[in-house]
Structure formats: structure tokens, C-alpha cells
Protein backbone atom coordinates (compact mmCIF):
# COMPACT_ATOMS: atom_id res chain seq x y z
CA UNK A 1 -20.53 199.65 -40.49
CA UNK A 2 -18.11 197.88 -38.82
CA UNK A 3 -15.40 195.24 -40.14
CA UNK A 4 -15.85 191.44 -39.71
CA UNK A 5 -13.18 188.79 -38.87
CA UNK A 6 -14.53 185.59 -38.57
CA UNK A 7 -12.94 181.79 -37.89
CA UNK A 8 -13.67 179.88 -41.23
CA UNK A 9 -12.72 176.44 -40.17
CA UNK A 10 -13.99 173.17 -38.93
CA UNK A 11 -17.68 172.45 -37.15
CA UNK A 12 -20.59 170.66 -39.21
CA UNK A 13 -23.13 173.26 -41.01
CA UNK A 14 -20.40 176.24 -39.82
CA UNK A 15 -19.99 177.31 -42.67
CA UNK A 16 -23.06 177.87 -43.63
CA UNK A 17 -23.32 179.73 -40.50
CA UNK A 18 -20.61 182.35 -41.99
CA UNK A 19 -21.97 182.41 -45.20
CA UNK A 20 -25.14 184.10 -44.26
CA UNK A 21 -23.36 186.45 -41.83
CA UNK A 22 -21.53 187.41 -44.47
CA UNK A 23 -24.51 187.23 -47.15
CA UNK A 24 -26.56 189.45 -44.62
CA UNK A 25 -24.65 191.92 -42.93
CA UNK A 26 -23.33 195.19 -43.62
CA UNK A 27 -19.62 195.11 -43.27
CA UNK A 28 -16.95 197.32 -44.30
CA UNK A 29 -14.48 194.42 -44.19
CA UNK A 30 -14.36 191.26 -44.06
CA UNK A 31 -11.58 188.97 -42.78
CA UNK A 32 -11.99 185.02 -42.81
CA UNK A 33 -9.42 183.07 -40.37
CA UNK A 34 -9.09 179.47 -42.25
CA UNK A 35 -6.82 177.16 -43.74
CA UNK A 36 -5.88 176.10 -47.07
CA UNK A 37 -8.68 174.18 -47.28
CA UNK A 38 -11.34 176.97 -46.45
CA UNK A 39 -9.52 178.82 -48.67
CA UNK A 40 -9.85 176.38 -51.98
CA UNK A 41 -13.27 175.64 -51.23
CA UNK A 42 -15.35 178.24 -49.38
CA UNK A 43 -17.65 180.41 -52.22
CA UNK A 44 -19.06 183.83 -50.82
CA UNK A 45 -20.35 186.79 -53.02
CA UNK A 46 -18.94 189.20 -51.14
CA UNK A 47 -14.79 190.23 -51.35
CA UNK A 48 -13.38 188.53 -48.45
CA UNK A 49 -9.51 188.80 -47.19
CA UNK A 50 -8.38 185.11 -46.36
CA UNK A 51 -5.96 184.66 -43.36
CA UNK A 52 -5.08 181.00 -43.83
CA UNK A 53 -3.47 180.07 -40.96
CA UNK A 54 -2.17 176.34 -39.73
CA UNK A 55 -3.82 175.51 -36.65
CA UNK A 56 -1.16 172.61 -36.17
CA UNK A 57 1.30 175.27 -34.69
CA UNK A 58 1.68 176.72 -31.04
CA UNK A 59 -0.69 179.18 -29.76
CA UNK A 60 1.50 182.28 -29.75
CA UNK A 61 2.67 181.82 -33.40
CA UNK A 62 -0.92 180.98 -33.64
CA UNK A 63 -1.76 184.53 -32.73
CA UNK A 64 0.85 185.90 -34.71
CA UNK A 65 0.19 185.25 -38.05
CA UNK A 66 -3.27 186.78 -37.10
CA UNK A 67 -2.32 189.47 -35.89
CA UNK A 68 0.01 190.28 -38.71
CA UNK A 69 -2.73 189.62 -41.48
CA UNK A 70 -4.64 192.01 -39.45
CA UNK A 71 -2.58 194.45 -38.89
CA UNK A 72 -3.05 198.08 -40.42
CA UNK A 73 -6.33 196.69 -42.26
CA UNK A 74 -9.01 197.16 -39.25
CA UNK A 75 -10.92 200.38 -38.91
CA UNK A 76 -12.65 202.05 -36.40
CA UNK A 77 -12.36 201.60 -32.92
CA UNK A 78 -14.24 198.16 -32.56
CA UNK A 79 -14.63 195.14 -35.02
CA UNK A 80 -17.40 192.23 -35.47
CA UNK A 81 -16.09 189.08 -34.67
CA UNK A 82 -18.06 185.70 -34.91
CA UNK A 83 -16.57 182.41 -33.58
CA UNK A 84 -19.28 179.64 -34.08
CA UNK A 85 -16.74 178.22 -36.86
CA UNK A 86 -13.47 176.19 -35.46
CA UNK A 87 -11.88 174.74 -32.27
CA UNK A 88 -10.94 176.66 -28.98
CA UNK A 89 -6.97 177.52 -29.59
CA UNK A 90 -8.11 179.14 -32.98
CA UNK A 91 -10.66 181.09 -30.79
CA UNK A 92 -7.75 182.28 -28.44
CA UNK A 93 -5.72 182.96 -31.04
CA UNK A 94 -8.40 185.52 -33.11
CA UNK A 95 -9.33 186.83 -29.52
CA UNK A 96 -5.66 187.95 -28.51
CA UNK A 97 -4.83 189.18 -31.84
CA UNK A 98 -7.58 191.48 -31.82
CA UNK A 99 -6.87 192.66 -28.66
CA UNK A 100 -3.82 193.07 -28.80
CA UNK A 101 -4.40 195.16 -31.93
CA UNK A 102 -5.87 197.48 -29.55
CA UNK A 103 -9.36 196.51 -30.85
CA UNK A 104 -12.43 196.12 -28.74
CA UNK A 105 -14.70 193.24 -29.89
CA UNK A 106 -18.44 192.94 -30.53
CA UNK A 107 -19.49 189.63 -30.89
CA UNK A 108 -22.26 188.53 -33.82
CA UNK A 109 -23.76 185.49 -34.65
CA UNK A 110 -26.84 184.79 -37.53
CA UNK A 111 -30.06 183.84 -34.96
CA UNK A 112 -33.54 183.10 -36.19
CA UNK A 113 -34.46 187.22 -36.20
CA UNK A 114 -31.36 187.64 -38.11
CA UNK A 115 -27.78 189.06 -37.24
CA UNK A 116 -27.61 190.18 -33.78
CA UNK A 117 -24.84 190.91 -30.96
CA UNK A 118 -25.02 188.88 -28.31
């Protein structure tokens, strides 16, 4: 098992999208990068660690406040991430957190056979 973070933001049926991932998968952790809105309103069964970020501010701050609500709460060597939720700088922002984390990255998405890397 690995941990998940995941971008919990805007994109029609996205959220759905997570919600299975989460639903379905085996995770150790899971980590959803959102706002205050995702965090009012999205309902998982699952305990989830919210990183409500504001996606109004530059990228490096951005990247920041990931990477602080990250920080000492990964494990192993490599973490799940899944991006089909939100808009390109929160993308970057998730991606260069991780990394910089010293994380490597496998990326998983829900398809029609179920969760898979791709």
C-alpha cells in the first residue's frame, strides 16, 4: 500500500472521479489538495487529510503550503498521486511539492477495469 494525494478541486463529474479512487483503492493515506469549498462539501467514507489550499496565490507559495501539509506525513519511498481533479498551476504545484519532498510519483486514475497506473 502506498499513500494517495490527490487534487480535490474544480472539473465537472471530478469528483466523482476521486471518490471512487478513494472508495476503491487500498491506501495507507490519503491526502486531498482542495479548497474551502471541497472541504465543506466533499463526503468520502474513508479518513482523508484535507490540504485546503487557495489557488488565487502565486505558484511558489502555491507549492508551499503543499509541501508543508505534506511534510513528515508521506511514507515509503513513492506515493499515488491522481490529477484528473483541478486546473494546471494546482497540478504544478502538487507535482513540485512531491518532488521536492524527495518523493517519486506513480500516477493512478479510476478506468473502466478499475484503478490502474498509467
Amino acid at each position: 500500500m502506498t499513500c494517495l494525494v490527490a487534487c480535490l478541486s474544480t472539473g465537472k463529474g471530478t469528483w466523482g472521479h476521486v471518490s471512487r479512487l478513494i472508495a476503491d483503492g487500498q491506501w495507507d493515506k490519503i491526502f486531498l489538495i482542495t479548497n474551502d469549498f471541497g472541504k465543506e462539501n466533499f463526503n468520502n467514507e474513508k479518513q482523508a487529510e484535507m490540504i485546503v489550499v487557495d489557488s488565487r496565490v502565486g505558484l511558489e507559495d502555491l507549492r508551499e503550503k503543499i509541501k508543508l501539509g505534506l511534510q513528515g506525513k508521506l511514507t515509503g519511498t513513492e506515493v499515488a498521486v491522481n490529477l484528473i481533479s483541478g486546473e494546471g498551476k494546482e497540478h504544478m504545484a502538487i507535482l513540485s511539492a512531491i518532488l521536492q519532498l524527495g518523493f517519486g510519483m506513480r500516477f493512478m486514475a479510476l478506468t473502466k477495469d478499475g484503478i490502474k497506473e498509467i
